[in-house]
C-alpha atoms as a PDB file:
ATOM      1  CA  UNK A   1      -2.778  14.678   8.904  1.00  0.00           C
ATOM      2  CA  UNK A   2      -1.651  16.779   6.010  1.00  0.00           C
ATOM      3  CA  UNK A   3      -2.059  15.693   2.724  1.00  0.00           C
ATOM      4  CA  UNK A   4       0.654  15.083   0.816  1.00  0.00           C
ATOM      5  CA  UNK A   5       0.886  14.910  -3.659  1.00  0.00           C
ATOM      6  CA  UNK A   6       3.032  14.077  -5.929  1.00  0.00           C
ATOM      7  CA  UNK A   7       7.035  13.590  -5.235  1.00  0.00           C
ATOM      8  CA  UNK A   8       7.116  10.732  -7.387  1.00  0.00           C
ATOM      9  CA  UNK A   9       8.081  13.376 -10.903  1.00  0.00           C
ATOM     10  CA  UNK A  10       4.981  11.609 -12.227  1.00  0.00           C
ATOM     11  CA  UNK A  11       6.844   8.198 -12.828  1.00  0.00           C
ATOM     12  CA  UNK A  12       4.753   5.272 -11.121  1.00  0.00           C
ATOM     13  CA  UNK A  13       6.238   2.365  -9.352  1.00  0.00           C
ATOM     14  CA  UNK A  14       8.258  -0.142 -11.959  1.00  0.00           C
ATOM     15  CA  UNK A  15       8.162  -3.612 -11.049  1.00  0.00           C
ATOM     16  CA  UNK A  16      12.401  -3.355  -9.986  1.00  0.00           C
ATOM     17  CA  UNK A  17      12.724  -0.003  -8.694  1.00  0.00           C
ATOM     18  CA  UNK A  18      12.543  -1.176  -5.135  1.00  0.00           C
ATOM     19  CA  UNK A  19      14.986  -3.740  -5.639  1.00  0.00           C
ATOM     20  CA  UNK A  20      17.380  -1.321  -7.135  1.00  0.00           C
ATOM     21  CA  UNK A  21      16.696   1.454  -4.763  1.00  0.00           C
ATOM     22  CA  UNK A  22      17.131  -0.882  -2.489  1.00  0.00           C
ATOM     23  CA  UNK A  23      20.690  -2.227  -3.344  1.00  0.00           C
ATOM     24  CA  UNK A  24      21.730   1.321  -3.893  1.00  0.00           C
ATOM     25  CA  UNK A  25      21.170   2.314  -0.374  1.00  0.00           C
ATOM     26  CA  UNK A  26      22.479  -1.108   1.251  1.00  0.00           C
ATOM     27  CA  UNK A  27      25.635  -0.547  -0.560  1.00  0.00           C
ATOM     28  CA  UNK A  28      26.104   3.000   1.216  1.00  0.00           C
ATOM     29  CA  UNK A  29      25.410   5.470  -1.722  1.00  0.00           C
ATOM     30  CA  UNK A  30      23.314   8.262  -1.424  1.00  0.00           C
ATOM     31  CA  UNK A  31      20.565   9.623  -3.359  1.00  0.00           C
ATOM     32  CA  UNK A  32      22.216  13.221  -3.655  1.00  0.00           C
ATOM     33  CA  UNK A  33      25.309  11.833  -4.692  1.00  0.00           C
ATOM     34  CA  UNK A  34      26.686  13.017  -7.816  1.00  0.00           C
ATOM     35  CA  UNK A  35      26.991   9.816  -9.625  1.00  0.00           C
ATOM     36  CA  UNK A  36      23.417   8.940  -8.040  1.00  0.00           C
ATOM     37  CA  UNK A  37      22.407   8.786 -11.948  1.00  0.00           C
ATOM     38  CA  UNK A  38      25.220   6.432 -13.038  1.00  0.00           C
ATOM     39  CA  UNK A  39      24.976   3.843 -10.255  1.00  0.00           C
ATOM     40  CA  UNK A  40      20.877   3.606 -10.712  1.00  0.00           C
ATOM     41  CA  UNK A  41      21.263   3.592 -14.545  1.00  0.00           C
ATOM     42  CA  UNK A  42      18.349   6.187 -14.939  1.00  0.00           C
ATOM     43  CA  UNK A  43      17.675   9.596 -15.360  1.00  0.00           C
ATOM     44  CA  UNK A  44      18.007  12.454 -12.781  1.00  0.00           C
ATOM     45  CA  UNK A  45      13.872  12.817 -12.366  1.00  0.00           C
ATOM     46  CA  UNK A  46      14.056   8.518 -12.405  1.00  0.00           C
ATOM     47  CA  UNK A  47      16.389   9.211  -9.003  1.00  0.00           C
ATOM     48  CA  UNK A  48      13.736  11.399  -7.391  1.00  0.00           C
ATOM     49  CA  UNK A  49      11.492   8.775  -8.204  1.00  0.00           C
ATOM     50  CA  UNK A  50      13.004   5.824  -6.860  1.00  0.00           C
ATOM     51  CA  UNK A  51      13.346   8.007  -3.304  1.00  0.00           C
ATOM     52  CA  UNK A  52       9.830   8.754  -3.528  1.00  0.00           C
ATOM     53  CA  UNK A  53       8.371   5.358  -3.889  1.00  0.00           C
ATOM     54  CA  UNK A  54      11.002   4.068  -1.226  1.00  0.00           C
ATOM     55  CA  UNK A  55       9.385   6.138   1.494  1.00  0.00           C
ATOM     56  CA  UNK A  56       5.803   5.790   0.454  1.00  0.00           C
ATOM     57  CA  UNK A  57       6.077   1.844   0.571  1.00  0.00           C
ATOM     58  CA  UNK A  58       7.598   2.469   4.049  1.00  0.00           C
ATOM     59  CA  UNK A  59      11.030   0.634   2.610  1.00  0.00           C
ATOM     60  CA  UNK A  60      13.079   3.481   3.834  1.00  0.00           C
ATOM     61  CA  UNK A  61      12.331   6.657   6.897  1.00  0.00           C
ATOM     62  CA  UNK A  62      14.870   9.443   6.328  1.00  0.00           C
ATOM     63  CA  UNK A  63      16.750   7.753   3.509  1.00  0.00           C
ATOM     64  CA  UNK A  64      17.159   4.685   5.959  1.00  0.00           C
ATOM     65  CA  UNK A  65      16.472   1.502   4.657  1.00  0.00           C
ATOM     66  CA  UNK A  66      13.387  -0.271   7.316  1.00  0.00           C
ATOM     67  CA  UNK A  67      12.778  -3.455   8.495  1.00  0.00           C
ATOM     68  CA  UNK A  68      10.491  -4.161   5.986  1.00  0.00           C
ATOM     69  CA  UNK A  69      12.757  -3.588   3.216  1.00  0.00           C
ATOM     70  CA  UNK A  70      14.995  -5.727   5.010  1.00  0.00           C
ATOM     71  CA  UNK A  71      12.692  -8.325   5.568  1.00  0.00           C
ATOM     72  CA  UNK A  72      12.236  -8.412   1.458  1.00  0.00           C
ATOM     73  CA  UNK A  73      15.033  -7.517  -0.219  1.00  0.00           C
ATOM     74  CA  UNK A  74      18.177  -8.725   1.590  1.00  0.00           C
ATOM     75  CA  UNK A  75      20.147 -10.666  -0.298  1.00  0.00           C
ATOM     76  CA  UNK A  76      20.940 -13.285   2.724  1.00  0.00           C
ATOM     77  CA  UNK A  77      17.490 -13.491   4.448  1.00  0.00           C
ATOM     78  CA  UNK A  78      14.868 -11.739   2.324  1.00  0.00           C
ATOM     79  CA  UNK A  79      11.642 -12.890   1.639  1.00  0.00           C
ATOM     80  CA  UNK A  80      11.248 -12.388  -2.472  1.00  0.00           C
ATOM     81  CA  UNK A  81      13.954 -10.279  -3.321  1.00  0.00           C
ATOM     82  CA  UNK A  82      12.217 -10.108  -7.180  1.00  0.00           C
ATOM     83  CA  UNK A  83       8.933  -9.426  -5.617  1.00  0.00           C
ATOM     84  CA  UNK A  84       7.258 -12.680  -7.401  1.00  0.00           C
ATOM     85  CA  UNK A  85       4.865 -13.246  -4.934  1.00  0.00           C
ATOM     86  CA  UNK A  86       1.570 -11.959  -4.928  1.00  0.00           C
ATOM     87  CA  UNK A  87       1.426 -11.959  -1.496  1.00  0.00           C
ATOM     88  CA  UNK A  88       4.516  -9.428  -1.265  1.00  0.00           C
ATOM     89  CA  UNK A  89       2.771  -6.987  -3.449  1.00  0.00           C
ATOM     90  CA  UNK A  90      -0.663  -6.878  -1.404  1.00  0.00           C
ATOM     91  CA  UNK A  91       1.789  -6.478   1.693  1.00  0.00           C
ATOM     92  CA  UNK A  92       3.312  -2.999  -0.250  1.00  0.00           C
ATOM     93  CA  UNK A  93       0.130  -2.042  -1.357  1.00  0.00           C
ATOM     94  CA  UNK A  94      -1.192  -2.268   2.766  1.00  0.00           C
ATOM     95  CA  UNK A  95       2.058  -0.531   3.708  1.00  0.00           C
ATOM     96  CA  UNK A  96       1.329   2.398   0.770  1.00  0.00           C
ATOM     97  CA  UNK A  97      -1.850   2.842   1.978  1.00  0.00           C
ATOM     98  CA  UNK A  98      -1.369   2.494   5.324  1.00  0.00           C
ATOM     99  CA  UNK A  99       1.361   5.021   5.774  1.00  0.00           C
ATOM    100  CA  UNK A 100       0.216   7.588   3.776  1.00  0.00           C
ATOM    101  CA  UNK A 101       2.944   9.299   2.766  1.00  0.00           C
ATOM    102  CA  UNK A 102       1.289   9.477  -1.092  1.00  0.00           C
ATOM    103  CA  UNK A 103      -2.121  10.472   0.620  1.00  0.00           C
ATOM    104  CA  UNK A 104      -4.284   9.987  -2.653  1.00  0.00           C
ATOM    105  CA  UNK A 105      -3.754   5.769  -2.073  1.00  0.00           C
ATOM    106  CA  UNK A 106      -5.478   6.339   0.973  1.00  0.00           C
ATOM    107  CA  UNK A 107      -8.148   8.837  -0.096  1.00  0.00           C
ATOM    108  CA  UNK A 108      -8.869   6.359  -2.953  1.00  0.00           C
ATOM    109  CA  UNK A 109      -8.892   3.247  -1.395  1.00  0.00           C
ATOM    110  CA  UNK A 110     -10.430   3.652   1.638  1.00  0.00           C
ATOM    111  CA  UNK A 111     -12.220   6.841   1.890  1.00  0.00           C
ATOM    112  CA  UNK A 112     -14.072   7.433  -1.761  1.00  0.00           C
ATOM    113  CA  UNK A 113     -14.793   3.472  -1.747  1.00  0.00           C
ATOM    114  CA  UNK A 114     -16.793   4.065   1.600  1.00  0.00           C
ATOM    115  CA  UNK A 115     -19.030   5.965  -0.920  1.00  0.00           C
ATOM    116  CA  UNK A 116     -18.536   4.390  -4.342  1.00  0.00           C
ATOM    117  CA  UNK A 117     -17.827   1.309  -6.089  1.00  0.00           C
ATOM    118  CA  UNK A 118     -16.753   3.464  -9.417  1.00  0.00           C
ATOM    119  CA  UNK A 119     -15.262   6.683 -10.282  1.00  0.00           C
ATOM    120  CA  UNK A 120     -13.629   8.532 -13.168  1.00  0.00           C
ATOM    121  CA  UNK A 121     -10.509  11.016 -13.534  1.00  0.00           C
ATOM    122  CA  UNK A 122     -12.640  14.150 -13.005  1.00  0.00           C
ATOM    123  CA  UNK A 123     -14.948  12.522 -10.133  1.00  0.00           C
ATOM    124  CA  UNK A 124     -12.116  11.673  -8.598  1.00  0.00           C
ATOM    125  CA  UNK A 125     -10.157  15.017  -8.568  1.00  0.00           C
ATOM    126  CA  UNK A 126     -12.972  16.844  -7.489  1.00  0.00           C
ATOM    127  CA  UNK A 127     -13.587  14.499  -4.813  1.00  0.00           C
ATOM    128  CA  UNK A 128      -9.743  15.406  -3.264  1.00  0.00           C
ATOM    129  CA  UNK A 129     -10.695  18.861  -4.220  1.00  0.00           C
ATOM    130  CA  UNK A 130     -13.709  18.534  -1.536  1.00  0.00           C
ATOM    131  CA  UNK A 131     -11.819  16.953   1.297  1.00  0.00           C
ATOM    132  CA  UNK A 132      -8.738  19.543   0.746  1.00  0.00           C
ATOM    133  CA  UNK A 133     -11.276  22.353   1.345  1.00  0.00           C
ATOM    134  CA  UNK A 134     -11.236  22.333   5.009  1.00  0.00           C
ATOM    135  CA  UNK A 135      -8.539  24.716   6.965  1.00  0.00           C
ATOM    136  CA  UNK A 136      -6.172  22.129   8.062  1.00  0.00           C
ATOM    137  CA  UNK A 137      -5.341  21.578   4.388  1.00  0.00           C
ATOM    138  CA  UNK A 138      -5.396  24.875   2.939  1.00  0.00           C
ATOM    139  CA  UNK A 139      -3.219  25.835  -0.080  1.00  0.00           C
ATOM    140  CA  UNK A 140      -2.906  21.940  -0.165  1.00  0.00           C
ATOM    141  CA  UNK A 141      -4.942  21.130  -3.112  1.00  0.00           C
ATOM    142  CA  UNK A 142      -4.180  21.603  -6.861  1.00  0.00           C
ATOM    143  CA  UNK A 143      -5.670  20.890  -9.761  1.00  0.00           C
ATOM    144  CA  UNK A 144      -2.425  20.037 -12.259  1.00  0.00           C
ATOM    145  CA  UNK A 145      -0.781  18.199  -9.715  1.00  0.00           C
ATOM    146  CA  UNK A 146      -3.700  15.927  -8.236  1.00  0.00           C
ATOM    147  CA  UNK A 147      -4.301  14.982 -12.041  1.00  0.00           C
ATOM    148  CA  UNK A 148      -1.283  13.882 -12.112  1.00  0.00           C
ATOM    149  CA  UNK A 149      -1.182  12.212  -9.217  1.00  0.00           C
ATOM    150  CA  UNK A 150      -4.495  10.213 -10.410  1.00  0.00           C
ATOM    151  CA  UNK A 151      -2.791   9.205 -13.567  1.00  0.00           C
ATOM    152  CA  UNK A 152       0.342   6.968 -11.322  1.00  0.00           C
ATOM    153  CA  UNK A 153      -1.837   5.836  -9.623  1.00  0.00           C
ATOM    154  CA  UNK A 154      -3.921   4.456 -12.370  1.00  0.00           C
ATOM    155  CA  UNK A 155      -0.423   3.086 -13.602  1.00  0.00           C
ATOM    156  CA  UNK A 156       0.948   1.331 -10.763  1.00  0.00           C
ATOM    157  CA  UNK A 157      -2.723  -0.437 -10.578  1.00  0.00           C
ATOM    158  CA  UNK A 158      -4.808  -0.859 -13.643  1.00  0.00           C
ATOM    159  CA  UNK A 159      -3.807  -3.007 -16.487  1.00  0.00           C
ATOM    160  CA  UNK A 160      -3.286  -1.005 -19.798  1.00  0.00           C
ATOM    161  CA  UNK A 161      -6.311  -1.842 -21.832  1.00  0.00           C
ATOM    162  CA  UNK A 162      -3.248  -1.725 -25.528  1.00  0.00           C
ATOM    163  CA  UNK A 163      -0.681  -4.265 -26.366  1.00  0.00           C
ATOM    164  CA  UNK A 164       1.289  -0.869 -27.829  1.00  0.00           C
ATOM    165  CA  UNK A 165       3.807  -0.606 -25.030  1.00  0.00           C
ATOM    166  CA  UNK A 166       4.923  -3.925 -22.863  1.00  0.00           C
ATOM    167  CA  UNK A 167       6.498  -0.719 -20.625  1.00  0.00           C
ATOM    168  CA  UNK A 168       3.339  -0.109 -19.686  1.00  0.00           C
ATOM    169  CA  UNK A 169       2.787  -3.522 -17.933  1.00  0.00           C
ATOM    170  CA  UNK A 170       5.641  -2.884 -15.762  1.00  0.00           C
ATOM    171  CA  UNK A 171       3.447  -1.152 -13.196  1.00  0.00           C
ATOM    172  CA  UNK A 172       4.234  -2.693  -9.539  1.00  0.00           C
ATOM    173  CA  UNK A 173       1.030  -3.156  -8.254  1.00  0.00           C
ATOM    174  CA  UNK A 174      -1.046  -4.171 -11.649  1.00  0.00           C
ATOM    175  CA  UNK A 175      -1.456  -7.879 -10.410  1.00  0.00           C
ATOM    176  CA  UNK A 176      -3.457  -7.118  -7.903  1.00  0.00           C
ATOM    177  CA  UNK A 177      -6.282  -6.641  -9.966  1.00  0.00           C
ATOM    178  CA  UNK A 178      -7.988  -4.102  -7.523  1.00  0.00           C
ATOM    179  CA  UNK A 179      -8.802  -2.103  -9.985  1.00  0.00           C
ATOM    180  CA  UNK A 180      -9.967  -2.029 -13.135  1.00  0.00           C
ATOM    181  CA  UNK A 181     -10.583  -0.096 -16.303  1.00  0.00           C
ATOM    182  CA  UNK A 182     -14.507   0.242 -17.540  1.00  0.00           C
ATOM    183  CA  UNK A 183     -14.436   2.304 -20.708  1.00  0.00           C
ATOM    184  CA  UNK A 184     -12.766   5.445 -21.429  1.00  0.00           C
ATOM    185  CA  UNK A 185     -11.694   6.987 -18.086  1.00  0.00           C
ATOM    186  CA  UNK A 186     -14.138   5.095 -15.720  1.00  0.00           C
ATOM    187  CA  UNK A 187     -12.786   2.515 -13.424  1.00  0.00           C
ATOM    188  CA  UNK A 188     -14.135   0.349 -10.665  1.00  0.00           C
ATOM    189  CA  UNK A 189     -12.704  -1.423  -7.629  1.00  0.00           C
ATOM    190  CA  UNK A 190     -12.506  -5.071  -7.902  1.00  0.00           C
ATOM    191  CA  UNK A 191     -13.769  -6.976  -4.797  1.00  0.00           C
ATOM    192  CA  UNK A 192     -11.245  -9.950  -3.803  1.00  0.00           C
ATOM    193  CA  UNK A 193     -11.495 -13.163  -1.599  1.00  0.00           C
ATOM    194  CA  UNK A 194     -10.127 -14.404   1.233  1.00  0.00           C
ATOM    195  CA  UNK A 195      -8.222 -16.945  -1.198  1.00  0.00           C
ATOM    196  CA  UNK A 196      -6.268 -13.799  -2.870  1.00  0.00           C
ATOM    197  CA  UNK A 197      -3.637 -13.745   0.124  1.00  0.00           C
ATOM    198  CA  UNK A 198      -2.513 -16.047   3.178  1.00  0.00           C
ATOM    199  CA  UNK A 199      -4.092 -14.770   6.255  1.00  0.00           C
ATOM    200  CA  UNK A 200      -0.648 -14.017   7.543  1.00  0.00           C
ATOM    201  CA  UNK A 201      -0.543 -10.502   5.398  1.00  0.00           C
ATOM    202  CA  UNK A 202      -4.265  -9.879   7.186  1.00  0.00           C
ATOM    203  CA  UNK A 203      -2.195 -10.770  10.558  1.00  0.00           C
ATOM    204  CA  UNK A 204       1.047  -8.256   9.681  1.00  0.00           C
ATOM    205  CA  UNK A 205      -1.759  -5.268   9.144  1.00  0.00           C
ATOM    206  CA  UNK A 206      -3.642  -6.373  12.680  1.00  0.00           C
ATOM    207  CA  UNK A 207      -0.465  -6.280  14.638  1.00  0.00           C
ATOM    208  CA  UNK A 208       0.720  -3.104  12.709  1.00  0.00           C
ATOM    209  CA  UNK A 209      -2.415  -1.252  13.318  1.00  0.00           C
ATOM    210  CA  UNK A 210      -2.023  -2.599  17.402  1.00  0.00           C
ATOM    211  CA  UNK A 211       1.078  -0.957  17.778  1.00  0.00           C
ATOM    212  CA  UNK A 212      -1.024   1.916  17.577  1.00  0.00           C
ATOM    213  CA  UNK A 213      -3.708   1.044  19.293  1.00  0.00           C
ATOM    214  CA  UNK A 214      -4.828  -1.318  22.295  1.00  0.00           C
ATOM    215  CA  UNK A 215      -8.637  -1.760  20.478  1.00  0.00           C
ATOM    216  CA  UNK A 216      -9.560  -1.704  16.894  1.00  0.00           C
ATOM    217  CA  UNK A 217     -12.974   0.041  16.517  1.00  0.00           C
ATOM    218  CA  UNK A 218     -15.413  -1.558  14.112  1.00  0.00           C
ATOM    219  CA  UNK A 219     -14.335   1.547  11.851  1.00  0.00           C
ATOM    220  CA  UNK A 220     -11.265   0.844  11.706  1.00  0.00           C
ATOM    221  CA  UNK A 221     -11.657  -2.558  10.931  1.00  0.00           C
ATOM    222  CA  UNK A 222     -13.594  -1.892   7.901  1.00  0.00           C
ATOM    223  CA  UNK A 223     -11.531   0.320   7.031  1.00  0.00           C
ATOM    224  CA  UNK A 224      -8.849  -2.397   6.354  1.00  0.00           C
ATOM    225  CA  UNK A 225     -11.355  -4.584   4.796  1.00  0.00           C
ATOM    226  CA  UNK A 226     -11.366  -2.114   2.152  1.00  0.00           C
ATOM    227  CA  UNK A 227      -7.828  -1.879   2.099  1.00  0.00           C
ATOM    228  CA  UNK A 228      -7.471  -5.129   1.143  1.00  0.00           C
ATOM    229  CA  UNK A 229     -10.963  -5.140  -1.215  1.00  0.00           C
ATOM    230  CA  UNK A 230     -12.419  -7.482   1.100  1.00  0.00           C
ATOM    231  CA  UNK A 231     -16.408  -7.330   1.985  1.00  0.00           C
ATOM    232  CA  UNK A 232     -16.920  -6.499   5.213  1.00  0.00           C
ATOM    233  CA  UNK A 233     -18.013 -10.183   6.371  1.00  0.00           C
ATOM    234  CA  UNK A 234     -15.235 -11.850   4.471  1.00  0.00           C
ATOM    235  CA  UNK A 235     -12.915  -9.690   6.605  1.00  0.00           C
ATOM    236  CA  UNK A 236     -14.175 -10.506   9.817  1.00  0.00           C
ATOM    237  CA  UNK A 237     -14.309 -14.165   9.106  1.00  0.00           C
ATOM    238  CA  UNK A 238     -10.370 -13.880   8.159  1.00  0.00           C
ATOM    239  CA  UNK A 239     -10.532 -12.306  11.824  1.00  0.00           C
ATOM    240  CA  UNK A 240     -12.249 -14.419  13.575  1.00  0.00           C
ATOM    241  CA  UNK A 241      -9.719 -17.594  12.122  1.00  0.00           C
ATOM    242  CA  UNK A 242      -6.941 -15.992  12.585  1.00  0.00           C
ATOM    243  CA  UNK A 243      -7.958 -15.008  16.466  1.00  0.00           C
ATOM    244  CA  UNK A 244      -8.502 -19.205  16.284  1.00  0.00           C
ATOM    245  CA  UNK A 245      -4.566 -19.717  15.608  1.00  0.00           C
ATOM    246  CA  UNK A 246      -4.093 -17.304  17.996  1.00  0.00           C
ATOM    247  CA  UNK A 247      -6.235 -16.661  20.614  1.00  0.00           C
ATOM    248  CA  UNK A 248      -3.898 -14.589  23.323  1.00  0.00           C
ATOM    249  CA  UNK A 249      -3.027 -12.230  20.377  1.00  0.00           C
ATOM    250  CA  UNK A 250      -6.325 -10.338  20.293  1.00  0.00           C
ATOM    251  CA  UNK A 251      -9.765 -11.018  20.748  1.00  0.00           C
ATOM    252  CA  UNK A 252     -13.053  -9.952  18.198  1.00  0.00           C
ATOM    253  CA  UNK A 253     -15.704  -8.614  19.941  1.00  0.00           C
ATOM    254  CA  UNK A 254     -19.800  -8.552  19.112  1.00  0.00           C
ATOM    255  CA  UNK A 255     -21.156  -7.223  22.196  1.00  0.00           C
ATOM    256  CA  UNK A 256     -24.039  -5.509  22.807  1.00  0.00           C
ATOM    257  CA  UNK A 257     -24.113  -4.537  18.920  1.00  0.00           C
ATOM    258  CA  UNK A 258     -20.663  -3.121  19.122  1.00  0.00           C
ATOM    259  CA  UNK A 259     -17.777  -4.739  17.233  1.00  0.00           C
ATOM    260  CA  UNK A 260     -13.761  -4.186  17.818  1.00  0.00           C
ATOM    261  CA  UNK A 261     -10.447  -5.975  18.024  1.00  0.00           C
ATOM    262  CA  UNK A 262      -9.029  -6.206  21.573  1.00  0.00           C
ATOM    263  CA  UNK A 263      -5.410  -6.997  21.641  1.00  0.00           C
ATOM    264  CA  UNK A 264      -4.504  -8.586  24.884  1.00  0.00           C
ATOM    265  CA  UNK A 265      -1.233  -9.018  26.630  1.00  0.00           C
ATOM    266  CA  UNK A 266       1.066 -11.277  24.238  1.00  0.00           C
ATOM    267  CA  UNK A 267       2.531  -9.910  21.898  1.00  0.00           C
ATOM    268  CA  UNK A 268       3.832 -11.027  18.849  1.00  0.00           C
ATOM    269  CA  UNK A 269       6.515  -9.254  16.335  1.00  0.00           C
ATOM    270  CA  UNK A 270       4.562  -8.314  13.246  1.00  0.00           C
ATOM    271  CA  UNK A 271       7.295 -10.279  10.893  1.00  0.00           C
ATOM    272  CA  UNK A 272       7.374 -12.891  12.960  1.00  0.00           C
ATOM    273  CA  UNK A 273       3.340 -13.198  11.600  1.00  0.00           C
ATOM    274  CA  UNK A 274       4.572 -13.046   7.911  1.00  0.00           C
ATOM    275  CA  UNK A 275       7.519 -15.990   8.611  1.00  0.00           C
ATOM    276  CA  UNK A 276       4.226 -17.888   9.129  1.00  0.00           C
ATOM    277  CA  UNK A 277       4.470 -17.667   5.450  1.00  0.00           C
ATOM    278  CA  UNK A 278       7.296 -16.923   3.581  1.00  0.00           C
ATOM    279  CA  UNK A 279       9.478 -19.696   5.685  1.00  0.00           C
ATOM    280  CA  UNK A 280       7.252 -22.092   5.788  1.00  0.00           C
ATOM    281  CA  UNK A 281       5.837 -22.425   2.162  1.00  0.00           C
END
C-alpha cells in the first residue's frame, strides 16, 4: 500500500465535525457545492477538512455516506449521534487506523510501537522518513508535510498540557488517553485495560479483519492488540471470552507453538456484534 499524508489542510478532527459532515451529506449537498461553506458554517480549507476526516474514519467511500456512519449518526436509528460514548470513539479510532487512508495513524500506532514505547516529533518523522525510503513509496515522503501531519495527530489525541485555549480540547479522539505528553515534545503510548471498552468493539475489529481473511495469524493479532493499546495477553484473554459467547464464530488456536484466529462457518454481521452493546445498555 501507498502511503498517503496530509488532506486534512492541517485541521485535526473536532469533536462535531462528523456529525455535521455527516448531516450535510444525508441531506443531499455536496462538498463542491458552491454554498458548501454556508451550509457547514466554516471556512473553505474547514470544508476540505471535514471530507478528509469523513473518509479516513471510513464514514463515507467516494463521498458516500457508509454503514458505519449510518450505524452512528442517523437521526432515527443511530447509535450516539453526539459521539458521548467512549466506546464510539475507540470504534473510530480502530476504523482510522484500520483503513489507512491517513497512513501515519497506522505507522504510529502499530508499526513504531512494535519498537518503542516513546517517541518525539523529530524521532518520529525520521522514522516515516525510513519506511518511505523503499521504491514502492518513492517521491512519497516529505519533510514539511509529515511534520505536519505529526502535529494533527498529536491534536486529535493528546491532551493540551495549557488551560490557554478550551479550542484546543476539542480534539475527537483526546479521551482516549492513548497517548500522552512527557515534557516538551516527547510523548508515550498509554497502555489500557480490558475494562476501557465492551468486548463488543474487540468483536466489530475480529469480524472486520475476517472479512478479509479466513485465519488471523498471531501477527496480526498483535497487531490489533496494539491498536487498541492492549498487552498482548490482555488481548488474547478478550479473545479467548469472546470465542466463549461465541464459539461457532471463530476459534483461537495454540498449537504446536503457533497461535491464530480461525473463523469457521457462521457468520455474523459485524454491527450486529456492536448492537450487543449499544441496544442493549
Amino acid at each position: 500500500m501507498r502511503y498517503s499524508f496530509a488532506g486534512h489542510e492541517t485541521f485535526y478532527c473536532k469533536s462535531l465535525w462528523l456529525k455535521k459532515g455527516y448531516d450535510f451529506l444525508k441531506e443531499g449537498n455536496s462538498f463542491s457545492d458552491d454554498d458548501a461553506v454556508i451550509k457547514l458554517g466554516v471556512g473553505k480549507n474547514m470544508v476540505a477538512s471535514i471530507r478528509f476526516w469523513l473518509k479516513a474514519f471510513g464514514l463515507t467511500e467516494e463521498d458516500k455516506l457508509t454503514e458505519l456512519a449510518e450505524y452512528i449518526f442517523n437521526k432515527e436509528t443511530g447509535c450516539d449521534m453526539y459521539l458521548e460514548d467512549i466506546n464510539t470513539l475507540w470504534l473510530l479510532h480502530y476504523n482510522l487506523v484500520s483503513k489507512q487512508v491517513a497512513s501515519l495513524y497506522y505507522l504510529l500506532f502499530v508499526d513504531y510501537q512494535r519498537e518503542k514505547k516513546e517517541f518525539d516529533r523529530e524521532l518520529l518523522v525520521n522514522y516515516i522518513k525510513r519506511r518511505c525510503n523503499v521504491p514502492e513509496q518513492k517521491n512519497v515522503f516529505n519533510e514539511n508535510t509529515v511534520k505536519k501531519d505529526v502535529g494533527v495527530l498529536l491534536h486529535n489525541y493528546v491532551v493540551p498540557d495549557s488551560l490557554s485555549s478550551l479550542e484546543d480540547f476539542s480534539g475527537l479522539l483526546i479521551n482516549l488517553n492513548i497517548l500522552r505528553h512527557i515534557d516538551k515534545e516527547s510523548y508515550a503510548f498509554v497502555e489500557t485495560n480490558n475494562k476501557t471498552f465492551h468486548w463488543s468493539i474487540i468483536l466489530f475489529a475480529l469480524l472486520d479483519a475476517g472479512s478479509k481473511e479466513s485465519t488471523l495469524s498471531f501477527d496480526k493479532i498483535q497487531e490489533m492488540s496494539l491498536m487498541f493499546g492492549l498487552p498482548i495477553m490482555q488481548f488474547i484473554e478478550i479473545v479467548r471470552n469472546i470465542e466463549s459467547k461465541h464459539s461457532t464464530l471463530f476459534h483461537y488456536s495454540e498449537t504446536s507453538g503457533v497461535r491464530n484466529i480461525q473463523f469457521a462457518g457462521r457468520v455474523m454481521n459485524k454491527f450486529v456484534a456492536l448492537s450487543k452493546y449499544y441496544y442493549k445498555k
